[in-house]
C-alpha atoms as a PDB file:
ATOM      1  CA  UNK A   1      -9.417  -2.412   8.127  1.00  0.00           C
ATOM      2  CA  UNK A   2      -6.001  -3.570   6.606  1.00  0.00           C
ATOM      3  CA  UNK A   3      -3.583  -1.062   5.495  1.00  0.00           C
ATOM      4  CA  UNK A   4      -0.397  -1.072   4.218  1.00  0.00           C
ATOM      5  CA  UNK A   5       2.324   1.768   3.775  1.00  0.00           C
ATOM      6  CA  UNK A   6       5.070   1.213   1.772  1.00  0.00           C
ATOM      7  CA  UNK A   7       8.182   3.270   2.994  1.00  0.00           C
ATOM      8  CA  UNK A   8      11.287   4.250   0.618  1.00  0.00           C
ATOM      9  CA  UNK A   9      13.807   4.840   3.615  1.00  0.00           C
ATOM     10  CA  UNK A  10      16.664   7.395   3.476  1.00  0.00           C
ATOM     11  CA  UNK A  11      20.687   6.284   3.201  1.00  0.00           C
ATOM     12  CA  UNK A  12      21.403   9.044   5.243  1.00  0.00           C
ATOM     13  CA  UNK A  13      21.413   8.934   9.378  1.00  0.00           C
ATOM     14  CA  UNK A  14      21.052  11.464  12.211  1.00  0.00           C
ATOM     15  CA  UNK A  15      17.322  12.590  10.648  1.00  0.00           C
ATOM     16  CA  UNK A  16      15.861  15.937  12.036  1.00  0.00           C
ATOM     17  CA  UNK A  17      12.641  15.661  13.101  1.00  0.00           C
ATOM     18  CA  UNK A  18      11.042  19.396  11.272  1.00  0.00           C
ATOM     19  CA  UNK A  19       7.364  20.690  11.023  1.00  0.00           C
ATOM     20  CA  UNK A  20       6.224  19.852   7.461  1.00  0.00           C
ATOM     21  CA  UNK A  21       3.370  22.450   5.750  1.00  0.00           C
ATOM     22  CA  UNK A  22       1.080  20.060   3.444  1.00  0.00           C
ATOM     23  CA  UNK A  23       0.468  21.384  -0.275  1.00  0.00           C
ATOM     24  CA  UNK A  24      -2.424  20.178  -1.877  1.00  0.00           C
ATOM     25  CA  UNK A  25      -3.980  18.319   1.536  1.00  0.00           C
ATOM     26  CA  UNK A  26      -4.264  20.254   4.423  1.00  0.00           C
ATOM     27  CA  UNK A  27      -6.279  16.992   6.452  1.00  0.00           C
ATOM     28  CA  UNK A  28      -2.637  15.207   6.049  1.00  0.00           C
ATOM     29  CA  UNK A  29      -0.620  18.188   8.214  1.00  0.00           C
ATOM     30  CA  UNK A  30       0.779  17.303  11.713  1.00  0.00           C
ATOM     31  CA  UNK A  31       1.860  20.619  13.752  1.00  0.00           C
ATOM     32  CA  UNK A  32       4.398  18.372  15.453  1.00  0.00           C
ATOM     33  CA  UNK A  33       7.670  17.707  14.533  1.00  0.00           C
ATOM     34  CA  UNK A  34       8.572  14.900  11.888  1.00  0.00           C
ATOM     35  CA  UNK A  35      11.044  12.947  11.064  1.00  0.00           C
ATOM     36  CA  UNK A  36       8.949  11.083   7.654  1.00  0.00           C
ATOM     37  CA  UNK A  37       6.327  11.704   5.316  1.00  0.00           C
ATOM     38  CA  UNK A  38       4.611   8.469   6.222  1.00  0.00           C
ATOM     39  CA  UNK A  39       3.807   9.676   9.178  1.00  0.00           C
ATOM     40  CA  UNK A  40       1.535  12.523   8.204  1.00  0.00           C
ATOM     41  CA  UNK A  41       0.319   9.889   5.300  1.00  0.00           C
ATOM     42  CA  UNK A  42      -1.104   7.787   7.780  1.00  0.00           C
ATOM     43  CA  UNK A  43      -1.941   9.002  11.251  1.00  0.00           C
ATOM     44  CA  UNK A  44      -5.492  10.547  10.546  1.00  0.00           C
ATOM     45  CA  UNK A  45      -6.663   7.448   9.123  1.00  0.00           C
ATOM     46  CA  UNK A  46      -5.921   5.118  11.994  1.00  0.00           C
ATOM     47  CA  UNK A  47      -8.536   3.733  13.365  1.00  0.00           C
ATOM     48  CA  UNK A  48      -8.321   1.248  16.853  1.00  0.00           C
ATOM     49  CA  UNK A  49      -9.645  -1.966  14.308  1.00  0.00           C
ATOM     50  CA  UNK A  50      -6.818  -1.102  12.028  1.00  0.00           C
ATOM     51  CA  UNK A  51      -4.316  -3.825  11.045  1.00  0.00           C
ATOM     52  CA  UNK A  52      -1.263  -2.023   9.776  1.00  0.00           C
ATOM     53  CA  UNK A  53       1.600  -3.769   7.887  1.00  0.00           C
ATOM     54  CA  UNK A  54       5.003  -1.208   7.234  1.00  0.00           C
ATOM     55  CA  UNK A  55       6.846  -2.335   4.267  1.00  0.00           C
ATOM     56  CA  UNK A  56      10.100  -0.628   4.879  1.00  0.00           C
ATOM     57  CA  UNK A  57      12.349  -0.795   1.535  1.00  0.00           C
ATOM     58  CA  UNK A  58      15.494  -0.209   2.525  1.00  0.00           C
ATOM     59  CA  UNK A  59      17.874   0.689   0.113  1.00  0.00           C
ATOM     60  CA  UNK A  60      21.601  -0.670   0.529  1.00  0.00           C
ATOM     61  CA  UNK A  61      24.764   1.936   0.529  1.00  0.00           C
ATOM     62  CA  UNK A  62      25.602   5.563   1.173  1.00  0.00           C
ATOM     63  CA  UNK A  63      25.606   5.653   4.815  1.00  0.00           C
ATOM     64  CA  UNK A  64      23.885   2.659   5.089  1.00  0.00           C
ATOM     65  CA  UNK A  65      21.779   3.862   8.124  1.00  0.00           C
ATOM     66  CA  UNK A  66      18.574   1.875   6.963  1.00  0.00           C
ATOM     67  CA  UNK A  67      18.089  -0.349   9.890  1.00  0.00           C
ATOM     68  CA  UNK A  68      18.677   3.028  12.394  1.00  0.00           C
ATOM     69  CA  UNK A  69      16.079   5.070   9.973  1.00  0.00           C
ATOM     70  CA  UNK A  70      13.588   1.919   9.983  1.00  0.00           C
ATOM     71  CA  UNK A  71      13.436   1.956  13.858  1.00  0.00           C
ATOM     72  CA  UNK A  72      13.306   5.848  14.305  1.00  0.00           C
ATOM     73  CA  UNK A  73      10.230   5.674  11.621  1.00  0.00           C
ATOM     74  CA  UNK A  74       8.857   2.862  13.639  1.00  0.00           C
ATOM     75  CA  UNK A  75       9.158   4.871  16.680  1.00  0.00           C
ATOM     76  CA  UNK A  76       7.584   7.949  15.573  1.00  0.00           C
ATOM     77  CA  UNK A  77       4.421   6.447  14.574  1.00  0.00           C
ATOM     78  CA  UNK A  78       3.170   4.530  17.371  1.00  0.00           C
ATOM     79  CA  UNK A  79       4.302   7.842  19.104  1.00  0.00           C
ATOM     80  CA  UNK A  80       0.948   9.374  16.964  1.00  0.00           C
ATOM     81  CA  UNK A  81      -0.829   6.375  17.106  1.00  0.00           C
ATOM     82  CA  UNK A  82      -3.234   7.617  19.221  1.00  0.00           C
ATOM     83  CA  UNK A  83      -6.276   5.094  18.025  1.00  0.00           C
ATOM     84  CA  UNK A  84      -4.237   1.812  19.361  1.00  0.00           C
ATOM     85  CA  UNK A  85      -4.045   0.322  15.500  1.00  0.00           C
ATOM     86  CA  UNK A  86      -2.262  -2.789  15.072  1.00  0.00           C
ATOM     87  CA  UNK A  87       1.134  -2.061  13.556  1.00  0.00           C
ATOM     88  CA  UNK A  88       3.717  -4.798  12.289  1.00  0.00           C
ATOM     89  CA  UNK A  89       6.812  -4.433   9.999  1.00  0.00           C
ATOM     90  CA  UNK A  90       8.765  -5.711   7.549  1.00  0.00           C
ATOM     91  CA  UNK A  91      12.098  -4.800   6.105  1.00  0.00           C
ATOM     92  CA  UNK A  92      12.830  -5.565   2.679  1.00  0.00           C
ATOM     93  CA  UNK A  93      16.498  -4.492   1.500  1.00  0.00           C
ATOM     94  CA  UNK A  94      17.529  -3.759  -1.870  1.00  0.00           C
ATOM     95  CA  UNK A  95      20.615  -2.771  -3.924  1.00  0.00           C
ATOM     96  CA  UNK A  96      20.978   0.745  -5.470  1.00  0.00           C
ATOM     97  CA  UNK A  97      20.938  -1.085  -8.591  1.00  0.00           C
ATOM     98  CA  UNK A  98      18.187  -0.257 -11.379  1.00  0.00           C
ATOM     99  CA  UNK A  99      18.828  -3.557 -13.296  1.00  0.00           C
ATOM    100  CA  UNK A 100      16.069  -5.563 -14.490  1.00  0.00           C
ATOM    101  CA  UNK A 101      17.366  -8.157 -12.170  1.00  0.00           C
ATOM    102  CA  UNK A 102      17.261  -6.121  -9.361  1.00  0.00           C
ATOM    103  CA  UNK A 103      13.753  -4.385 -10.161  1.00  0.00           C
ATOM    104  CA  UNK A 104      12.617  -8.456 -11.205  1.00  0.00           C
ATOM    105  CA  UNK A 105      13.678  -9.452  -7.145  1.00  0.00           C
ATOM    106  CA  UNK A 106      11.957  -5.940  -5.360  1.00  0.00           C
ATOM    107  CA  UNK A 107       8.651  -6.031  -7.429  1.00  0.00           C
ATOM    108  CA  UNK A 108       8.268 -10.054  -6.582  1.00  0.00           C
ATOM    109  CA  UNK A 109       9.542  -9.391  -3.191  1.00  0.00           C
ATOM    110  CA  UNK A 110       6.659  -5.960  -3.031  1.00  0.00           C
ATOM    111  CA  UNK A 111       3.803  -8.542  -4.251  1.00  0.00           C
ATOM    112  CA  UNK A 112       4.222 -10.834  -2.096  1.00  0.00           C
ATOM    113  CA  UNK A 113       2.962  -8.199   0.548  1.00  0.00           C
ATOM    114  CA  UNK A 114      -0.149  -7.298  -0.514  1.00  0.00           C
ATOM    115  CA  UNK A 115      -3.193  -8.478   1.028  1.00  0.00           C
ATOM    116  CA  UNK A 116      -6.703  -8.412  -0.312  1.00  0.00           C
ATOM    117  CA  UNK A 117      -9.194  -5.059   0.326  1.00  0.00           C
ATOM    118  CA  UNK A 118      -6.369  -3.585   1.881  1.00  0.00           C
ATOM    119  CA  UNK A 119      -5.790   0.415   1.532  1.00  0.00           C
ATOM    120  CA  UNK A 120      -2.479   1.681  -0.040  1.00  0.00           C
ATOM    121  CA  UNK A 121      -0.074   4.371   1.304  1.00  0.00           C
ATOM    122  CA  UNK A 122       2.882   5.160   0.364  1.00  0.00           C
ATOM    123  CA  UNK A 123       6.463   7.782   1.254  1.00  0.00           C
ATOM    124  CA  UNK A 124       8.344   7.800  -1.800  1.00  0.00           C
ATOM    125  CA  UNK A 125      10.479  10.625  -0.499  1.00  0.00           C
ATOM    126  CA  UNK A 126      13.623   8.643  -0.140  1.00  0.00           C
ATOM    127  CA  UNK A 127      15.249   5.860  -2.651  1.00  0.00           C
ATOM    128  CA  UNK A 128      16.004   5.548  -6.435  1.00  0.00           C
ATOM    129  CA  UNK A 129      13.817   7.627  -8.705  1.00  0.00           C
ATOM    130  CA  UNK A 130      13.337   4.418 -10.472  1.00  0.00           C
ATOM    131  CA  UNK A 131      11.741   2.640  -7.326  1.00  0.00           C
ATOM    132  CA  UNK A 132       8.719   5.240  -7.542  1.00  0.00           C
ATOM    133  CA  UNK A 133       8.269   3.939 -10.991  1.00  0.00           C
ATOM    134  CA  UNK A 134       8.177   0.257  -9.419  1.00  0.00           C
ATOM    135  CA  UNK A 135       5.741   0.859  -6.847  1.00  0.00           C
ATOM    136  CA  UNK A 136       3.115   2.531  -9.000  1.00  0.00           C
ATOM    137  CA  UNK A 137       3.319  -0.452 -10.997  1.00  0.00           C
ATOM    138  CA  UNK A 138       3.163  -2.299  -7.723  1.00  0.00           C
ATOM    139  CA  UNK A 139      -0.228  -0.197  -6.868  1.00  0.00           C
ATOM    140  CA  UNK A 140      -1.596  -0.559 -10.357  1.00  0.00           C
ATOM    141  CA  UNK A 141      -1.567  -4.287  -9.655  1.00  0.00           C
ATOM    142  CA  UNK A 142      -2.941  -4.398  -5.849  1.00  0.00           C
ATOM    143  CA  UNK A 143      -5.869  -2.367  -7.284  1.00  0.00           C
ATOM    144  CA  UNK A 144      -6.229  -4.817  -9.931  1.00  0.00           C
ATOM    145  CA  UNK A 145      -5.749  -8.031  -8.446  1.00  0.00           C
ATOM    146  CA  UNK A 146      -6.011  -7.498  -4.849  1.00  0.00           C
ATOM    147  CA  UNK A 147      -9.483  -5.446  -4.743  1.00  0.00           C
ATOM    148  CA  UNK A 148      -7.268  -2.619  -2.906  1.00  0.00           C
ATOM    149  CA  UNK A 149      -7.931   0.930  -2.539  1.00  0.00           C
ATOM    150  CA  UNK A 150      -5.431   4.031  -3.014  1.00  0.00           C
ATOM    151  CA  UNK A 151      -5.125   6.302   0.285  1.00  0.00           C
ATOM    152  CA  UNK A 152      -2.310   8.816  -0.033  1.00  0.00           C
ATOM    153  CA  UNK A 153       0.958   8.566  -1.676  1.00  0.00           C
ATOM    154  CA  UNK A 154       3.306  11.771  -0.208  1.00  0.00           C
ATOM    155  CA  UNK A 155       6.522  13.290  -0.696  1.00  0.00           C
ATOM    156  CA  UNK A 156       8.543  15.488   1.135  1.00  0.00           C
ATOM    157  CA  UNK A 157      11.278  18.013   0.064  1.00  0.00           C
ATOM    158  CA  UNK A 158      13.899  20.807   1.883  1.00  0.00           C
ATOM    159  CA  UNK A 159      15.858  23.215  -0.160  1.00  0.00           C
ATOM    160  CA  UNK A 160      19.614  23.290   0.302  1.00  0.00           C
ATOM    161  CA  UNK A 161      21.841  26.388   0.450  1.00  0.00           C
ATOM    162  CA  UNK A 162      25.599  26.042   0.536  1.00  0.00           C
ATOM    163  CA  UNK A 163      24.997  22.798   2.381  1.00  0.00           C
ATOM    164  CA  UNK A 164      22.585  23.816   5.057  1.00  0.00           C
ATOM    165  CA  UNK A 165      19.316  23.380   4.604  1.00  0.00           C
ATOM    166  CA  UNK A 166      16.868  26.791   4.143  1.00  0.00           C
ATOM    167  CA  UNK A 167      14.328  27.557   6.998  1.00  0.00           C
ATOM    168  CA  UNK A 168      10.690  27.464   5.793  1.00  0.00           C
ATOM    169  CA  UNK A 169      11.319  25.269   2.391  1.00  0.00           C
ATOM    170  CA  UNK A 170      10.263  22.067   4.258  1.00  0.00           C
ATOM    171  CA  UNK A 171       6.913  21.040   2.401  1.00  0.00           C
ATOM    172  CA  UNK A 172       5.347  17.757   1.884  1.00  0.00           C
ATOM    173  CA  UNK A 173       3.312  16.797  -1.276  1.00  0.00           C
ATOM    174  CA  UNK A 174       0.107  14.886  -1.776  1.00  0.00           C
ATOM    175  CA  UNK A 175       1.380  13.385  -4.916  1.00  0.00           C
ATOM    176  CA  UNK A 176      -1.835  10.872  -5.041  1.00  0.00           C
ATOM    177  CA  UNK A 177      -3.149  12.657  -8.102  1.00  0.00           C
ATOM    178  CA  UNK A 178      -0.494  12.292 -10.001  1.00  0.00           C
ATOM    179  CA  UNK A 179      -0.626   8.282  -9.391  1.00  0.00           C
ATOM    180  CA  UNK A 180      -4.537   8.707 -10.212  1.00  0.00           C
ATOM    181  CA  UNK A 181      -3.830  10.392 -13.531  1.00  0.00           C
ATOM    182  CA  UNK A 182      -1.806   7.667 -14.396  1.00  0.00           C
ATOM    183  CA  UNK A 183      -4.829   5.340 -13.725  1.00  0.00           C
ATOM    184  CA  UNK A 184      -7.199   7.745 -15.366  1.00  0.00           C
ATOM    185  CA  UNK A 185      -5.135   7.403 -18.442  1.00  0.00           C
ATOM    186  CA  UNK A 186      -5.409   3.901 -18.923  1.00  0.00           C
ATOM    187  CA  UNK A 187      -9.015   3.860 -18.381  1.00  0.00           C
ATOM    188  CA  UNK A 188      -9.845   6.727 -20.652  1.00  0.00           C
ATOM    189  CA  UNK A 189     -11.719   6.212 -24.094  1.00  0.00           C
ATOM    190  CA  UNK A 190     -11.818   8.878 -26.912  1.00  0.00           C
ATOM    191  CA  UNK A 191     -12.012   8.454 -30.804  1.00  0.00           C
ATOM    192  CA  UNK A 192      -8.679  10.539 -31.232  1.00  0.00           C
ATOM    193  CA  UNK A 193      -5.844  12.394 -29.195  1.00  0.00           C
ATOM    194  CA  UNK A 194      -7.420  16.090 -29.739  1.00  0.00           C
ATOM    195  CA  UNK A 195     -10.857  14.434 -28.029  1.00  0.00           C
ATOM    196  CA  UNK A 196      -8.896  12.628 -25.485  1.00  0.00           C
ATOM    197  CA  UNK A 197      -6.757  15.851 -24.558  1.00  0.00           C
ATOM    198  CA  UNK A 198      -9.982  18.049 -24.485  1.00  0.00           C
ATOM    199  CA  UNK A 199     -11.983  15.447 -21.761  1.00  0.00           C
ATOM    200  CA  UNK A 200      -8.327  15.342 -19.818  1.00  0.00           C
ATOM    201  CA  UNK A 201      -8.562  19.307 -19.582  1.00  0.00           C
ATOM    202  CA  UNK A 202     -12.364  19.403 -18.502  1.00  0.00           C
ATOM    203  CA  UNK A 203     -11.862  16.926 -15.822  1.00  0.00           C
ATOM    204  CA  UNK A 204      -8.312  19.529 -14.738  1.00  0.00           C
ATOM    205  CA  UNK A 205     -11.436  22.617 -14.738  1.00  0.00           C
ATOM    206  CA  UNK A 206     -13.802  20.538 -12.063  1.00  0.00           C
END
């Protein structure tokens, strides 16, 4: 089957590969050290027919350690890619700029990789908080357009402490729902907000 992760990668270099607790999607954890997200996001749905495309969005300045990040990423998953998938890459670089020319070039740029019936994952750890914005809409579309399916979207966090980061807060989130709310919204009928705000809390109780 064709999948395709999308990848916001860090500025910052010299990564530390940690062991990341899952809330909210215990199938996704990996009791190995990581270095991404994406990683756990992905592994337990390769499969040896898989045809995997990377889109690695590389955002320009800071330390500018994209290219060193996009390798290491690279790296660590065929390290857990244990099926044999089919994995290719591409880099796509963009300015730390959220200008509608900027956001006009990345979302053309993030269509032209989608492929028909493909699944959907995504790391939006790393980058802008705009770009997250920017790929939903990019998903939104590929579901619409492309036939494609939503696998998991993640996030990962630490907690700082006077500059070092604090032993035990690494965590990653399976953020997917809050993509699928946004879907669910725009799908939903009711005759008024009180009726649409009651069927929005029932589906919350299930």
């Amino acid at each position: 089957m064709k999948k395709i992760l999308f990848v916001t990668l860090p500025l910052k270099g010299n990564l530390e590969k940690r062991i990341y607790p899952v809330d909210g999607n215990s199938l996704l954890e990996i009791k190995e050290p990581i270095c991404f997200a994406a990683t756990a996001a992905l592994v337990s749905k390769l499969k040896a027919d898989d045809e995997v495309k990377i889109i690695l969005i590389e955002t320009k300045g800071g330390e500018n350690a994209g290219s060193e990040n996009a390798k290491l990423f690279i790296d660590e998953l065929n390290r857990f890619n244990k099926s044999g998938a089919k994995i290719t890459k591409e880099i796509i670089p963009t300015a730390f700029d959220p200008s509608k020319t900027n956001f006009q070039f990345l979302f053309k740029a993030l269509l032209k990789e989608l492929e028909h019936d493909a699944e959907i994952y995504a790391d939006i750890t790393f980058g802008p908080k705009t770009l997250t914005m920017l790929l939903f809409s990019v998903f939104q579309f590929a579901e619409k357009f492309f036939n494609c399916s939503i696998g998991y979207i993640v996030y990962s966090k630490v907690e700082f402490q006077k500059g070092e980061i604090v032993k035990g807060s690494e965590m990653i989130y399976d953020v997917t729902p809050i993509y699928l709310m946004n879907t669910l919204t725009n799908l939903m009928e009711a005759p008024d907000s009180d009726s649409a705000i009651r069927t929005l809390e029932a589906l919350f109780e299930e």
